[in-house]
PDB file of N, CA and C in Angstrom:
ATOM      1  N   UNK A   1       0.832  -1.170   0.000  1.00  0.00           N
ATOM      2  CA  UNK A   1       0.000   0.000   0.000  1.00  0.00           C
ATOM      3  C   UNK A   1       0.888   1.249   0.000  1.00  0.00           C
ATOM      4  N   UNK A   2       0.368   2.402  -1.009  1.00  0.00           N
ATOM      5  CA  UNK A   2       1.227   3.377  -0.669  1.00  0.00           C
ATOM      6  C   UNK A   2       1.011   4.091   0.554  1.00  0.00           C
ATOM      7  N   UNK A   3       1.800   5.076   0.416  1.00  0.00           N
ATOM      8  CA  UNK A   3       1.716   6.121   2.281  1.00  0.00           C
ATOM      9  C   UNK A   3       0.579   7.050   2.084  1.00  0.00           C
ATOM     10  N   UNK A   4       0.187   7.395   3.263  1.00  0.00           N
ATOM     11  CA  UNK A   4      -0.788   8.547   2.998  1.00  0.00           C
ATOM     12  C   UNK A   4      -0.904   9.038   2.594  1.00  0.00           C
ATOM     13  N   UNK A   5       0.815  10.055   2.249  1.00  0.00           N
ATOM     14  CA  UNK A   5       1.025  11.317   1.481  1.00  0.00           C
ATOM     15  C   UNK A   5       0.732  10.496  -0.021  1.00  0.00           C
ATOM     16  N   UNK A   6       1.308  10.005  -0.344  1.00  0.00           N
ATOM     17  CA  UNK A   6       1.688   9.511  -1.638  1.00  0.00           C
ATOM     18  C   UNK A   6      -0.300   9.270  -2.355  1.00  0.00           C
ATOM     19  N   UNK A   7      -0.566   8.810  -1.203  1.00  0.00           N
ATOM     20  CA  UNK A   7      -2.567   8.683  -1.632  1.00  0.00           C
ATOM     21  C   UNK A   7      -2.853   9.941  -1.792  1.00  0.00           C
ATOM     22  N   UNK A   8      -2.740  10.527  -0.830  1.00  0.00           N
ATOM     23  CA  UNK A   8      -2.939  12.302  -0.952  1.00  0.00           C
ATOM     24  C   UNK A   8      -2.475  13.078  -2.332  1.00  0.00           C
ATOM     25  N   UNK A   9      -1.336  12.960  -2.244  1.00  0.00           N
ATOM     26  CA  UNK A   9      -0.533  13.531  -3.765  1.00  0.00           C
ATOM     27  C   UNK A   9      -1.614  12.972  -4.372  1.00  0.00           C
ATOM     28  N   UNK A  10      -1.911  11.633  -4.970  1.00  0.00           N
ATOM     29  CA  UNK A  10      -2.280  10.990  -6.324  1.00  0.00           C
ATOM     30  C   UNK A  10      -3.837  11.664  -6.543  1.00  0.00           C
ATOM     31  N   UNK A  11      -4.249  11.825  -5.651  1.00  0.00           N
ATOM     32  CA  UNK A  11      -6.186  12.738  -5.276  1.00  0.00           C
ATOM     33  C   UNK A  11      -5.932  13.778  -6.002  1.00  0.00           C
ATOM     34  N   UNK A  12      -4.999  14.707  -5.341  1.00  0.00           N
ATOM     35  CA  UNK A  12      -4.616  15.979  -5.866  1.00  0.00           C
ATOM     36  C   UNK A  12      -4.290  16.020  -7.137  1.00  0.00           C
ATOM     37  N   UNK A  13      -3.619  15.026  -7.960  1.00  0.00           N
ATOM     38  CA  UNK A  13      -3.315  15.227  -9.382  1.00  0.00           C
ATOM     39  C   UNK A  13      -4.178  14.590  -9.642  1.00  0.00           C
ATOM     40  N   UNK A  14      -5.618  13.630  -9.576  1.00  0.00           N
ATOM     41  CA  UNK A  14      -6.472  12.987 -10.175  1.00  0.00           C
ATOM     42  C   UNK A  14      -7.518  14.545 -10.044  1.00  0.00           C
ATOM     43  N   UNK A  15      -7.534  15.149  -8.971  1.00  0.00           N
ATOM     44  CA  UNK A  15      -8.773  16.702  -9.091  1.00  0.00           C
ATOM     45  C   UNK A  15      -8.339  17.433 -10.080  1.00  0.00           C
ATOM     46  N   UNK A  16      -6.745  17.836 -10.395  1.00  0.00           N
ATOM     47  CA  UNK A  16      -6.389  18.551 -11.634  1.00  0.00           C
ATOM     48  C   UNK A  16      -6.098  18.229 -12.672  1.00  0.00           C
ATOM     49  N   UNK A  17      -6.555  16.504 -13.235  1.00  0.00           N
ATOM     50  CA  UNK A  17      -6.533  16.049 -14.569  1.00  0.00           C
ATOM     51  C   UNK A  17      -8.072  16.370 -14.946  1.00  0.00           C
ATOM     52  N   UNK A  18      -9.223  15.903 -13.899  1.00  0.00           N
ATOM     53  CA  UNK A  18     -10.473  16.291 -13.891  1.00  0.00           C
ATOM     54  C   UNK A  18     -10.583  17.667 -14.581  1.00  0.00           C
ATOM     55  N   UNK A  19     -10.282  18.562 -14.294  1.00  0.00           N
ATOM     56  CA  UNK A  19     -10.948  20.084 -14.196  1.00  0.00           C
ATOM     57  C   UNK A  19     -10.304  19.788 -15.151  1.00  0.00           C
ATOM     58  N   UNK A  20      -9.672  19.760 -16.587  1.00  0.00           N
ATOM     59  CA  UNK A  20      -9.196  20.004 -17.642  1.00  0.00           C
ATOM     60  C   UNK A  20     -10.164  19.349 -18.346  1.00  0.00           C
ATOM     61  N   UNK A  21      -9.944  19.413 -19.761  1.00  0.00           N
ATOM     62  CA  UNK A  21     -10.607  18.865 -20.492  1.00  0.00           C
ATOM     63  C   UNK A  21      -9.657  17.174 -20.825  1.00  0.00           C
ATOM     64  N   UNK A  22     -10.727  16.214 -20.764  1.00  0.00           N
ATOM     65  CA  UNK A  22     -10.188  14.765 -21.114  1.00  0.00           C
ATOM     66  C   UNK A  22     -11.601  14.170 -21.326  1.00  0.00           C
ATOM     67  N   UNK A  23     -11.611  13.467 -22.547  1.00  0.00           N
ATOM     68  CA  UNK A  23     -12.810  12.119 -22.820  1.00  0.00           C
ATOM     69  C   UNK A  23     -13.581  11.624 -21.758  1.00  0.00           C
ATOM     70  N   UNK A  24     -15.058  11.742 -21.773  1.00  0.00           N
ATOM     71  CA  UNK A  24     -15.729  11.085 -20.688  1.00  0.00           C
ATOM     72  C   UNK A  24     -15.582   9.436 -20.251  1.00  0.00           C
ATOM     73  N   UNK A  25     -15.007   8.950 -20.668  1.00  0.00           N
ATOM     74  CA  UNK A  25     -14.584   7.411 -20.066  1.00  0.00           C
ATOM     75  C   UNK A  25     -13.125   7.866 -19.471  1.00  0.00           C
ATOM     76  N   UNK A  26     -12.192   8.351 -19.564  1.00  0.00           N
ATOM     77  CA  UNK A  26     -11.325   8.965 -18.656  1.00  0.00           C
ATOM     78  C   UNK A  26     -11.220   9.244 -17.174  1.00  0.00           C
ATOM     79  N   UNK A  27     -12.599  10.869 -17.645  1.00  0.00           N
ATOM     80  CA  UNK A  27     -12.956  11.612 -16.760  1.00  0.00           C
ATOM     81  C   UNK A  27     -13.930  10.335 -15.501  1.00  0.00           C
ATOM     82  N   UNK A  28     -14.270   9.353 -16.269  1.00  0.00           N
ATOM     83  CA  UNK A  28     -15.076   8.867 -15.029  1.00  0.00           C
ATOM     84  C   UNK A  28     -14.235   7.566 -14.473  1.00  0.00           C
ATOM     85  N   UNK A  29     -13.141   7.165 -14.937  1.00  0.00           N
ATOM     86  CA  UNK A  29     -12.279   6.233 -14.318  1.00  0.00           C
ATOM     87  C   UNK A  29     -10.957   7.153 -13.508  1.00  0.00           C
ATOM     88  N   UNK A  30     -11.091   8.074 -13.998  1.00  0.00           N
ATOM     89  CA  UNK A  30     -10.269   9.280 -12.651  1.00  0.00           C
ATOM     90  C   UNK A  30     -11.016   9.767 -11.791  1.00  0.00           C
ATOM     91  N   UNK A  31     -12.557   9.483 -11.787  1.00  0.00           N
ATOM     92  CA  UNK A  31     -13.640  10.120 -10.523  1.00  0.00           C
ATOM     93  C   UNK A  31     -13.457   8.630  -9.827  1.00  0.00           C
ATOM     94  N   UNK A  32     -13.730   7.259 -10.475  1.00  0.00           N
ATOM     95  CA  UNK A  32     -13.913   6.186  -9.332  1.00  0.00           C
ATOM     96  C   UNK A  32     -12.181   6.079  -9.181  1.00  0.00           C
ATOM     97  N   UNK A  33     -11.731   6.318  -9.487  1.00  0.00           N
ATOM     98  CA  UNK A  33     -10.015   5.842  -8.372  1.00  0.00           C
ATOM     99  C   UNK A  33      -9.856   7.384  -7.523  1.00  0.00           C
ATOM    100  N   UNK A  34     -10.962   8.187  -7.909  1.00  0.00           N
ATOM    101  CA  UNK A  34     -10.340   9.766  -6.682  1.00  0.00           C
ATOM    102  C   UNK A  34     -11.612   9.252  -5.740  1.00  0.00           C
ATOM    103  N   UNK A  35     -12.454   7.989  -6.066  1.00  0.00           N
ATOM    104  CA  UNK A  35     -13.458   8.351  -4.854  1.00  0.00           C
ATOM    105  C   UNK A  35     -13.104   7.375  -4.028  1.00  0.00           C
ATOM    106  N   UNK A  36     -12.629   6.472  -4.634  1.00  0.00           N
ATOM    107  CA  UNK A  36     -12.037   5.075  -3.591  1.00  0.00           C
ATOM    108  C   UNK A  36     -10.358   5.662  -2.682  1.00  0.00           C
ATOM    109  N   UNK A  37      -9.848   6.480  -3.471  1.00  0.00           N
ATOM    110  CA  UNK A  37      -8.337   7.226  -2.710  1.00  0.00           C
ATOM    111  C   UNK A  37      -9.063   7.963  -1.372  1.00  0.00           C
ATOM    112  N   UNK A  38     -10.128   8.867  -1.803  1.00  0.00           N
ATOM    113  CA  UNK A  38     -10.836   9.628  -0.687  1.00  0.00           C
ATOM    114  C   UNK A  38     -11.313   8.961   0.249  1.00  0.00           C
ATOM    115  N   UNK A  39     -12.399   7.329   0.016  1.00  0.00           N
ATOM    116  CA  UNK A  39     -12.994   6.897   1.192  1.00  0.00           C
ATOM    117  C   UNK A  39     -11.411   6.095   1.912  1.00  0.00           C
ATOM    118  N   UNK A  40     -10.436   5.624   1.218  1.00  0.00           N
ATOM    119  CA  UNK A  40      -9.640   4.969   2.279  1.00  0.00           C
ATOM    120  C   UNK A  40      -8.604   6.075   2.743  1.00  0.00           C
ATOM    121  N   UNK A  41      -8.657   7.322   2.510  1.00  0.00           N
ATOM    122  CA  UNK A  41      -7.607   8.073   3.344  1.00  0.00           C
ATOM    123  C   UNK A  41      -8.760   8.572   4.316  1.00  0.00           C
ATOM    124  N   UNK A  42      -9.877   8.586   3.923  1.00  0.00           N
ATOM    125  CA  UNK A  42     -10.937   8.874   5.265  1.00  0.00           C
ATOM    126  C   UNK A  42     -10.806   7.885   6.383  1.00  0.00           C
ATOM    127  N   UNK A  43     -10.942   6.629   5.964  1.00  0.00           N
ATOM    128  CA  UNK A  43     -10.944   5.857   7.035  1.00  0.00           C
ATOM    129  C   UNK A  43      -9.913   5.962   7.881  1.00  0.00           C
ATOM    130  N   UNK A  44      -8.429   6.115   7.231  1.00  0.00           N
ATOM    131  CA  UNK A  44      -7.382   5.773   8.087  1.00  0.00           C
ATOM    132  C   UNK A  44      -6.972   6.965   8.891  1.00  0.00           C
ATOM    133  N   UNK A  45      -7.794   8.183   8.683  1.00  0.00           N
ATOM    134  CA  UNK A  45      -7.919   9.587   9.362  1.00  0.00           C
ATOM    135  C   UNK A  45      -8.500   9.187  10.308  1.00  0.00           C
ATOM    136  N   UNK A  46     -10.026   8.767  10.132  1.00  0.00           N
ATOM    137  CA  UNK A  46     -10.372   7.938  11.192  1.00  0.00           C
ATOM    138  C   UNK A  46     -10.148   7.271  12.410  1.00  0.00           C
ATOM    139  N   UNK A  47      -9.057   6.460  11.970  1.00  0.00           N
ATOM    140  CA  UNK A  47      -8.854   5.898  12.983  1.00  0.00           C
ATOM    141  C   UNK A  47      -7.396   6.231  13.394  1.00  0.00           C
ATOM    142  N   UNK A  48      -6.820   7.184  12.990  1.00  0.00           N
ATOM    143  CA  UNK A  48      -5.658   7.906  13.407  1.00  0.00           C
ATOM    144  C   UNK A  48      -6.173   9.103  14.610  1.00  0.00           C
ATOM    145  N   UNK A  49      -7.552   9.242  14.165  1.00  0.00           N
ATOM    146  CA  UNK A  49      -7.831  10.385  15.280  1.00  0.00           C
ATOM    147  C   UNK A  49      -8.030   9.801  16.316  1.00  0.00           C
ATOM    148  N   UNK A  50      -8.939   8.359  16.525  1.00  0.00           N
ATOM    149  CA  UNK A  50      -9.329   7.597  17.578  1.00  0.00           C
ATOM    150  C   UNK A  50      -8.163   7.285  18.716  1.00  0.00           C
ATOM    151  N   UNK A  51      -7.052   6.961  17.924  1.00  0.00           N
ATOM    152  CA  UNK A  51      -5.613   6.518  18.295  1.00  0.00           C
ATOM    153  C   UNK A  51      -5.662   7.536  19.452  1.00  0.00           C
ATOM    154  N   UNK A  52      -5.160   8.918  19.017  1.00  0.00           N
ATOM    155  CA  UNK A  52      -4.639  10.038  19.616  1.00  0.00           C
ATOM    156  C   UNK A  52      -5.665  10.255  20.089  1.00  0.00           C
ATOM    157  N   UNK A  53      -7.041  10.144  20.156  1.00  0.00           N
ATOM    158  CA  UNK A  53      -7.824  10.337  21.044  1.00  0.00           C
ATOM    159  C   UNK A  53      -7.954   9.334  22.670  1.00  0.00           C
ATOM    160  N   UNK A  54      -7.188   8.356  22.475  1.00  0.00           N
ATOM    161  CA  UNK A  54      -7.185   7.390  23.296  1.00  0.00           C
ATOM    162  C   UNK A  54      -5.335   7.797  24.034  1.00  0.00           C
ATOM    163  N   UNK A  55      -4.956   8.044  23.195  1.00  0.00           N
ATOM    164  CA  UNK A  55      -3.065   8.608  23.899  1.00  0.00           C
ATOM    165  C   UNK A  55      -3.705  10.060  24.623  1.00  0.00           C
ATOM    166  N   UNK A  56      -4.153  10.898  24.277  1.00  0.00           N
ATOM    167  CA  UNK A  56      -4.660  11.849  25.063  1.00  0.00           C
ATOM    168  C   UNK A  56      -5.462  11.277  26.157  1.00  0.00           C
ATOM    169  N   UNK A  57      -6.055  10.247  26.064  1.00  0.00           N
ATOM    170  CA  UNK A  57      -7.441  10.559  27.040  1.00  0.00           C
ATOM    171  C   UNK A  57      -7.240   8.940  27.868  1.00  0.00           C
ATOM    172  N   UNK A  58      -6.057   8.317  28.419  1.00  0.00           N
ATOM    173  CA  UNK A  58      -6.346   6.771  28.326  1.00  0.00           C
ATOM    174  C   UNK A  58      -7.181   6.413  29.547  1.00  0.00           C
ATOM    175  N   UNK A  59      -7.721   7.126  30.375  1.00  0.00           N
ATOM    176  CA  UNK A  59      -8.666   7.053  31.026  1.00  0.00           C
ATOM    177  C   UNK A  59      -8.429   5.950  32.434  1.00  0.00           C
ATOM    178  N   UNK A  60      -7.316   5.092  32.447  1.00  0.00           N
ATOM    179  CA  UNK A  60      -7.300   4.276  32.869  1.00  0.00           C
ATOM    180  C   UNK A  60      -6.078   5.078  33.970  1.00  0.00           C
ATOM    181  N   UNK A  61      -5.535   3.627  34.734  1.00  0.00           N
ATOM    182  CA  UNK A  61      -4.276   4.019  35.973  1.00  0.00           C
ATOM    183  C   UNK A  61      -3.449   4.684  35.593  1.00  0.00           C
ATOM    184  N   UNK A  62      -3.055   5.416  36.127  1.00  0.00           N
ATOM    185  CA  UNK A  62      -1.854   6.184  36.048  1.00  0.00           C
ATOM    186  C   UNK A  62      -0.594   5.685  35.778  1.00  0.00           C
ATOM    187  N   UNK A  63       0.342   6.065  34.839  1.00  0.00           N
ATOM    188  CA  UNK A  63       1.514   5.287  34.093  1.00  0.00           C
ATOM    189  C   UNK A  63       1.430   3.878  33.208  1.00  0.00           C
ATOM    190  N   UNK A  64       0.050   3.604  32.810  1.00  0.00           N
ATOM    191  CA  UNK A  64      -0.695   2.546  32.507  1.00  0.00           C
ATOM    192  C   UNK A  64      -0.840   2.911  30.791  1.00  0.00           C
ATOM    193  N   UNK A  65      -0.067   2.253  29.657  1.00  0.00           N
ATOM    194  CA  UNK A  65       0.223   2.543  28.432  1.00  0.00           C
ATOM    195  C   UNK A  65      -1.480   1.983  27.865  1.00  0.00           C
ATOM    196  N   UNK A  66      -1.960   2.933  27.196  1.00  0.00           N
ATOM    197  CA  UNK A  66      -3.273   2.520  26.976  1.00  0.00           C
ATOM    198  C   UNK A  66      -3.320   1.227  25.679  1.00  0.00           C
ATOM    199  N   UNK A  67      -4.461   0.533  25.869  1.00  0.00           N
ATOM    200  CA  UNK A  67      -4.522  -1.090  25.074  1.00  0.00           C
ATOM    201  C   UNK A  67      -4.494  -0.093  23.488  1.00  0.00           C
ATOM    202  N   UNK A  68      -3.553  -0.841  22.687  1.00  0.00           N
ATOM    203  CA  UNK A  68      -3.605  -0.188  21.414  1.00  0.00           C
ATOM    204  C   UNK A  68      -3.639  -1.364  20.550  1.00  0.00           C
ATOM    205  N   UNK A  69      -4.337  -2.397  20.733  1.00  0.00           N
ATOM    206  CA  UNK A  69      -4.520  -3.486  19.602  1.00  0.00           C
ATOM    207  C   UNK A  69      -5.422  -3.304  18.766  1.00  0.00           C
ATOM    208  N   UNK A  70      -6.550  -2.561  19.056  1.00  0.00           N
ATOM    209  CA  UNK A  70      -7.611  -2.010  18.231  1.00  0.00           C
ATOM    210  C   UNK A  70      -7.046  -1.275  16.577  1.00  0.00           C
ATOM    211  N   UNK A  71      -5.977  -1.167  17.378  1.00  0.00           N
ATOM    212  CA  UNK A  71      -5.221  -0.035  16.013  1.00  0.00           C
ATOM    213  C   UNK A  71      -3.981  -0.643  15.209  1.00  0.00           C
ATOM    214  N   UNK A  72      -3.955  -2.319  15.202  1.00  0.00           N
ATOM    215  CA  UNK A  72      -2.897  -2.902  14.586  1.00  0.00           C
ATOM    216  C   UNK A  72      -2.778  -3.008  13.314  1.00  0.00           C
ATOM    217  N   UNK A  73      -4.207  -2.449  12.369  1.00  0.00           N
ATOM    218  CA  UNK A  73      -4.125  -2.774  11.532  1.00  0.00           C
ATOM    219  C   UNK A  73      -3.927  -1.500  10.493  1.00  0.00           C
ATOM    220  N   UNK A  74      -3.425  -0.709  11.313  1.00  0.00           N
ATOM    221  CA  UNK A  74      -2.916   0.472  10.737  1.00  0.00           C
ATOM    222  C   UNK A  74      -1.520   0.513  10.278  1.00  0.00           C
ATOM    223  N   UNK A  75      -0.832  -0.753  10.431  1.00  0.00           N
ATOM    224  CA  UNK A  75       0.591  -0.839  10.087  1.00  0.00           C
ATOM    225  C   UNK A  75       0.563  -2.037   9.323  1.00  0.00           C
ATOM    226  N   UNK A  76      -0.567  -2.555   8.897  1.00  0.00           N
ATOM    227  CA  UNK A  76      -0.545  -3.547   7.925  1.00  0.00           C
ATOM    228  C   UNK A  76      -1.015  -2.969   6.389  1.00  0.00           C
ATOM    229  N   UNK A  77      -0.787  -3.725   5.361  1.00  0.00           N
ATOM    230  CA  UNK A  77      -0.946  -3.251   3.946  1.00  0.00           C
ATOM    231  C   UNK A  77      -2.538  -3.904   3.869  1.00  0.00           C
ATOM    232  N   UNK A  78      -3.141  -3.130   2.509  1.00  0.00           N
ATOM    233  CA  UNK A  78      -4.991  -3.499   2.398  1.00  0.00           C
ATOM    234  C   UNK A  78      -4.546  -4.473   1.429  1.00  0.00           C
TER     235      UNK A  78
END
């Protein structure tokens, strides 16, 4: 899988091949790979916020490293 940025970059140059002029079978196989780049950098925002929402907040004992298995699959490839 590529890196975030690298998903990010590829969105950004798939929005400014869009706005130009290109053939409608093009234009709509650069809308479904910018809409599938968008829902999986959403998700992994997602659950990057949850992360740091749980390192901020671990709610539990004091000096007590909060359970982070929920989030293992953020270092694996899709």
């Amino acid at each position: 899988m590529k890196s975030f940025e690298e998903r990010l970059e590829r969105l950004e140059e798939i929005s400014r091949m869009v706005n130009q002029e290109c053939p409608l079978e093009e234009a709509l196989a650069l809308f479904e790979e910018g809409v599938a780049l968008s829902r999986s950098l959403e998700k992994e925002l997602e659950k990057i916020e949850r992360k740091v929402e749980i390192l901020q907040n671990p709610g539990g004992p004091a000096g007590k490293k909060p359970e982070m298995d929920l989030f293992a699959d953020l270092d694996e490839e899709e």
